[in-house]
N, C-alpha and C. Protein backbone atom coordinates (compact mmCIF):
# COMPACT_ATOMS: atom_id res chain seq x y z
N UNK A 1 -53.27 1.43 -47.39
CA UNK A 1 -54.72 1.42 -47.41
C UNK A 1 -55.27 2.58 -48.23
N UNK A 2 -54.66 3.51 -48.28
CA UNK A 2 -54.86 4.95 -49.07
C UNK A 2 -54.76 4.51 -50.69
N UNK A 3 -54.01 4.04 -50.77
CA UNK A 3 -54.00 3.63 -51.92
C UNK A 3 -55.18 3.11 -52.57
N UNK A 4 -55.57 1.50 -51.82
CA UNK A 4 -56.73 1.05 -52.28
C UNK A 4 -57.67 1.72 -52.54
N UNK A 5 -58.42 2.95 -51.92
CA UNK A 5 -59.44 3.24 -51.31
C UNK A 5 -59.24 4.24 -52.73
N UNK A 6 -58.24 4.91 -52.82
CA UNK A 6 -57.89 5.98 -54.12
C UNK A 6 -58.26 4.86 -55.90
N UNK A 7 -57.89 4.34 -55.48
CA UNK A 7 -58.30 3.08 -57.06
C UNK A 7 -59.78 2.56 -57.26
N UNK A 8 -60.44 2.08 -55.52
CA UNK A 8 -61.65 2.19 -55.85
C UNK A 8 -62.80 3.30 -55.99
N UNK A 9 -62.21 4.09 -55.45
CA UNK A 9 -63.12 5.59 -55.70
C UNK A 9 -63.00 5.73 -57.06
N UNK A 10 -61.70 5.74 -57.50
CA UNK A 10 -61.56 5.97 -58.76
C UNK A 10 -62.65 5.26 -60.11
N UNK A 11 -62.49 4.29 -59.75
CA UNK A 11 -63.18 2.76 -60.58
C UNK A 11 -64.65 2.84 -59.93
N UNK A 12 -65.29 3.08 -59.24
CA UNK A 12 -66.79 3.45 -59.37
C UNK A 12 -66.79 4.74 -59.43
N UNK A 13 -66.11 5.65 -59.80
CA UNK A 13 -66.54 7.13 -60.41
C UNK A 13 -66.57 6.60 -62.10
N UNK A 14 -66.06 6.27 -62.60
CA UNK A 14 -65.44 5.84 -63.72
C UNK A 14 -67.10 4.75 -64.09
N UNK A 15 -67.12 3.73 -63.44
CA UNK A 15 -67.91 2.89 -63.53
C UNK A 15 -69.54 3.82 -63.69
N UNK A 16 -69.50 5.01 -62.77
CA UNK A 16 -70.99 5.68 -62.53
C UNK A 16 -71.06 6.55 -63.53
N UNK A 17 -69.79 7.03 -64.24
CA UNK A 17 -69.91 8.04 -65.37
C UNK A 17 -70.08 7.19 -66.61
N UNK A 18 -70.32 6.00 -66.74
CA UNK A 18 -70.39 5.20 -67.78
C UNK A 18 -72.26 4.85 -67.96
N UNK A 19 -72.80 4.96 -66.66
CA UNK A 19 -74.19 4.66 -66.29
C UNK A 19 -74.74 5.97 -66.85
N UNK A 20 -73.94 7.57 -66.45
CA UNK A 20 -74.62 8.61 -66.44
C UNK A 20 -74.54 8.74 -67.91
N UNK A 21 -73.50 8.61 -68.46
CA UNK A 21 -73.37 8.50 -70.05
C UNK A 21 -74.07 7.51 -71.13
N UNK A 22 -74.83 7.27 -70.38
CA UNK A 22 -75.20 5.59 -70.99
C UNK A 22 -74.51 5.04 -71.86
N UNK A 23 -73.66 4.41 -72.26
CA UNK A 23 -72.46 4.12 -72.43
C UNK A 23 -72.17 2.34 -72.38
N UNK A 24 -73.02 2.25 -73.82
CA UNK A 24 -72.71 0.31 -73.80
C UNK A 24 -71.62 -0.34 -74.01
N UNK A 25 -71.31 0.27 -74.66
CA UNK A 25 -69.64 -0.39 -75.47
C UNK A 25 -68.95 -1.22 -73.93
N UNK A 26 -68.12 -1.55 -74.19
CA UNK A 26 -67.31 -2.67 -73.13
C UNK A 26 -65.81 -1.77 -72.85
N UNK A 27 -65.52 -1.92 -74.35
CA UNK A 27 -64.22 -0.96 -74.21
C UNK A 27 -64.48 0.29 -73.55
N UNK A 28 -65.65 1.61 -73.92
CA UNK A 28 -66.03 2.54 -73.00
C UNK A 28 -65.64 2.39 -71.75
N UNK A 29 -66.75 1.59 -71.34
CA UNK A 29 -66.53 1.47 -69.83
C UNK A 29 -65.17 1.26 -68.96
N UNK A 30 -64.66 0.28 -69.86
CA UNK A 30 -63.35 0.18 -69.10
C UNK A 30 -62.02 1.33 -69.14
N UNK A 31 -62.47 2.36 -70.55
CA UNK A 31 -61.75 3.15 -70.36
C UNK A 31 -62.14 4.24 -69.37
N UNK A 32 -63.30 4.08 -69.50
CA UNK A 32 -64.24 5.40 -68.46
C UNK A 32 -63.17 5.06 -66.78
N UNK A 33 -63.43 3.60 -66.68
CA UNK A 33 -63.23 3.17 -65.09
C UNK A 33 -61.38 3.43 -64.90
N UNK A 34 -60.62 3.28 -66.28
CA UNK A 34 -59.13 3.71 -65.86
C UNK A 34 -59.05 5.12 -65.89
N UNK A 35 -59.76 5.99 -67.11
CA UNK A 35 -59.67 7.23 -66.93
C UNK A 35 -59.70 8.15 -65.17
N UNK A 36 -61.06 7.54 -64.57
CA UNK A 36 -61.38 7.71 -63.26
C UNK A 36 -60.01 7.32 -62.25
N UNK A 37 -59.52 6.09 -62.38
CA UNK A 37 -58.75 5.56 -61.65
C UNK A 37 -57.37 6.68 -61.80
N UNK A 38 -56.86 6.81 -62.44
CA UNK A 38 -55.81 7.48 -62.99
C UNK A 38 -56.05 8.79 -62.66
N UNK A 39 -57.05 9.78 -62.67
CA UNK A 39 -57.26 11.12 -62.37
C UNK A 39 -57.95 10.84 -60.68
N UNK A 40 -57.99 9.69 -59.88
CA UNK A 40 -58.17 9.90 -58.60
C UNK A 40 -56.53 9.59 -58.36
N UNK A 41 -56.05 8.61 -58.67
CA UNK A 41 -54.67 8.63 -57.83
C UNK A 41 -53.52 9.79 -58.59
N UNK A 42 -53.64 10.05 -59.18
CA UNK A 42 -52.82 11.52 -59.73
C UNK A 42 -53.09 12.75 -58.90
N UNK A 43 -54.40 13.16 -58.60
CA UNK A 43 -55.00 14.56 -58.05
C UNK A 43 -54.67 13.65 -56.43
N UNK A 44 -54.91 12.57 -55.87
CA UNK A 44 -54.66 12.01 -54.31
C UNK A 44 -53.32 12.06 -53.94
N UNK A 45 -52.55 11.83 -54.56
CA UNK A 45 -51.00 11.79 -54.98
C UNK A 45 -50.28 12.70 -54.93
N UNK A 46 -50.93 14.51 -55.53
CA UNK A 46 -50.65 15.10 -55.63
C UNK A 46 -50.89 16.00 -54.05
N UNK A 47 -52.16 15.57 -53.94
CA UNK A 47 -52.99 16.19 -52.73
C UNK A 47 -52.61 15.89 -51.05
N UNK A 48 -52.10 14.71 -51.45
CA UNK A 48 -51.54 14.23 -50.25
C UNK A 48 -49.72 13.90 -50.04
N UNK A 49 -49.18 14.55 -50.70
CA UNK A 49 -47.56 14.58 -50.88
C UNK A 49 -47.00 13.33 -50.80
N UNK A 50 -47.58 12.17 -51.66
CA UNK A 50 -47.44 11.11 -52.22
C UNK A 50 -47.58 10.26 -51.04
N UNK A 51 -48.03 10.09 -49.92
CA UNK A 51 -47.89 8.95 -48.84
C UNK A 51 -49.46 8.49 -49.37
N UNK A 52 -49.55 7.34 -49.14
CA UNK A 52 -50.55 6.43 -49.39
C UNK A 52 -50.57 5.31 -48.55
N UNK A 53 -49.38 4.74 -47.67
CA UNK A 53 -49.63 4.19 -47.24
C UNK A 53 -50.45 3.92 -45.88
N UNK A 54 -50.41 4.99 -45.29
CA UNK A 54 -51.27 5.22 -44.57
C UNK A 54 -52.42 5.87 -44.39
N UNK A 55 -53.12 6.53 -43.50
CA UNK A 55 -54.35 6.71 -43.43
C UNK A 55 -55.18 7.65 -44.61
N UNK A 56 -55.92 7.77 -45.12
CA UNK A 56 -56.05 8.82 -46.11
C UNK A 56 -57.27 10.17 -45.36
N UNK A 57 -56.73 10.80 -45.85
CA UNK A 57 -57.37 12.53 -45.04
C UNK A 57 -58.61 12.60 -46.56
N UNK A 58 -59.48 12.99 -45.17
CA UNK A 58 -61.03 13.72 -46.15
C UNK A 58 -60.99 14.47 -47.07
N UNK A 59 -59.67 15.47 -46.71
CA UNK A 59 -59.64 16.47 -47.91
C UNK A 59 -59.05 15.73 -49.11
N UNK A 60 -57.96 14.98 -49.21
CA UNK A 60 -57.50 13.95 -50.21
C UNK A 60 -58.55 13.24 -51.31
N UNK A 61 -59.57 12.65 -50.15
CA UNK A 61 -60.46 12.06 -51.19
C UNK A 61 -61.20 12.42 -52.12
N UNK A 62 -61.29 14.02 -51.37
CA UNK A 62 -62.51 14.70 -52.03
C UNK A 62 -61.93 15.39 -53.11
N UNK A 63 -60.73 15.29 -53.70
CA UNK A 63 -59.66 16.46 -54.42
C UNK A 63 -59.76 15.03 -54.98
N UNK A 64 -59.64 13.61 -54.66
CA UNK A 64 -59.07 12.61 -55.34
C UNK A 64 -60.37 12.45 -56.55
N UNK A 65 -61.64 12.49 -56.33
CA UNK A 65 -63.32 12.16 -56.56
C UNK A 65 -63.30 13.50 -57.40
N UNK A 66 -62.54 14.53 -57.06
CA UNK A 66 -63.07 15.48 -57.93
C UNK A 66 -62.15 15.87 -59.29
N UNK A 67 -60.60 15.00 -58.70
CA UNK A 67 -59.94 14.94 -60.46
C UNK A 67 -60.23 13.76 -61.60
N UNK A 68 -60.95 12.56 -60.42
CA UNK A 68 -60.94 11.31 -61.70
C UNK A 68 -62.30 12.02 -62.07
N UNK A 69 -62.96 12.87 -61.55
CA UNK A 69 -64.29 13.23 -62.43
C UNK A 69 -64.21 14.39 -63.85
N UNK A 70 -63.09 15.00 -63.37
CA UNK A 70 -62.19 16.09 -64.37
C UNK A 70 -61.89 15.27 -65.69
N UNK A 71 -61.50 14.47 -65.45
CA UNK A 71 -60.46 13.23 -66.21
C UNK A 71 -61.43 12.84 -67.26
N UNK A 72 -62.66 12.33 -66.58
CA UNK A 72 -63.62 11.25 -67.08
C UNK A 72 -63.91 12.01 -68.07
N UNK A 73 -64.45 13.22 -67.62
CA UNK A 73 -65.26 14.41 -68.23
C UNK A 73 -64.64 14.93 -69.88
N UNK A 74 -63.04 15.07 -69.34
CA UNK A 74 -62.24 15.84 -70.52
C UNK A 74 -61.75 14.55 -71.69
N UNK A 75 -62.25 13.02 -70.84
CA UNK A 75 -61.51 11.89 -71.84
C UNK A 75 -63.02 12.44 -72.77
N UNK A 76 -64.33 12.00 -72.12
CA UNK A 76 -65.27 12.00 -73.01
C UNK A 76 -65.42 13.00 -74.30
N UNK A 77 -65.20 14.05 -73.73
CA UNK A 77 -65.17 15.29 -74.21
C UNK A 77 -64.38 14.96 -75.65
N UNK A 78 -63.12 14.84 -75.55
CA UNK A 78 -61.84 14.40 -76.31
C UNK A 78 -62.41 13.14 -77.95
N UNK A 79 -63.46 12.50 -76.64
CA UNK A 79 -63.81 10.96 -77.85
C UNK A 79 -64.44 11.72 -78.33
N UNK A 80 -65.65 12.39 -77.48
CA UNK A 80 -67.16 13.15 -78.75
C UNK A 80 -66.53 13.94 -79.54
N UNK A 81 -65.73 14.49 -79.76
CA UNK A 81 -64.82 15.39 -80.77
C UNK A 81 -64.11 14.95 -81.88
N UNK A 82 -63.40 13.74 -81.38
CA UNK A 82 -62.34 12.22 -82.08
C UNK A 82 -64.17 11.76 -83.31
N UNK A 83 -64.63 11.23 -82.75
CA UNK A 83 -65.96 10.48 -83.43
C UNK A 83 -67.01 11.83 -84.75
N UNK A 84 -66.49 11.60 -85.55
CA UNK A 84 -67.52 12.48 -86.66
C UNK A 84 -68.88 12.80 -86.69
């Protein structure tokens, strides 16, 4: 269940940093929503000594919400730099 809950946090952080960015493109978004996904279950993963299958702890989520936002932040960062 930890799991799930780590992918969807992930994927509406991802999804909300695409709103805050205003951010039309298609491809964007979907990279925005894996970027998120990928930096919540990496930092949850890390945070919680890899068990997922069971219950997930408050502190987990909040370490999980605060690396896919790291992630999102440093992908964007990365493109506005990549783009001339």
């Amino acid at each position: 269940m930890g799991l799930i809950i780590l992918i969807v946090t992930g994927a509406l952080l991802g999804w909300l940093a695409t709103i805050a960015l205003q951010i039309e493109d298609g491809r964007g978004i979907l990279r925005n929503v894996v970027a998120g996904v990928v930096g919540s279950l990496g930092v949850g993963m890390a945070t919680s000594g890899g068990v997922f299958l069971g219950a997930i702890r408050a502190s987990t989520l909040m370490w999980a919400m605060l690396g896919a936002i790291v992630l999102i932040a440093l992908y964007n960062v990365l493109r506005a730099r990549a783009l001339p």
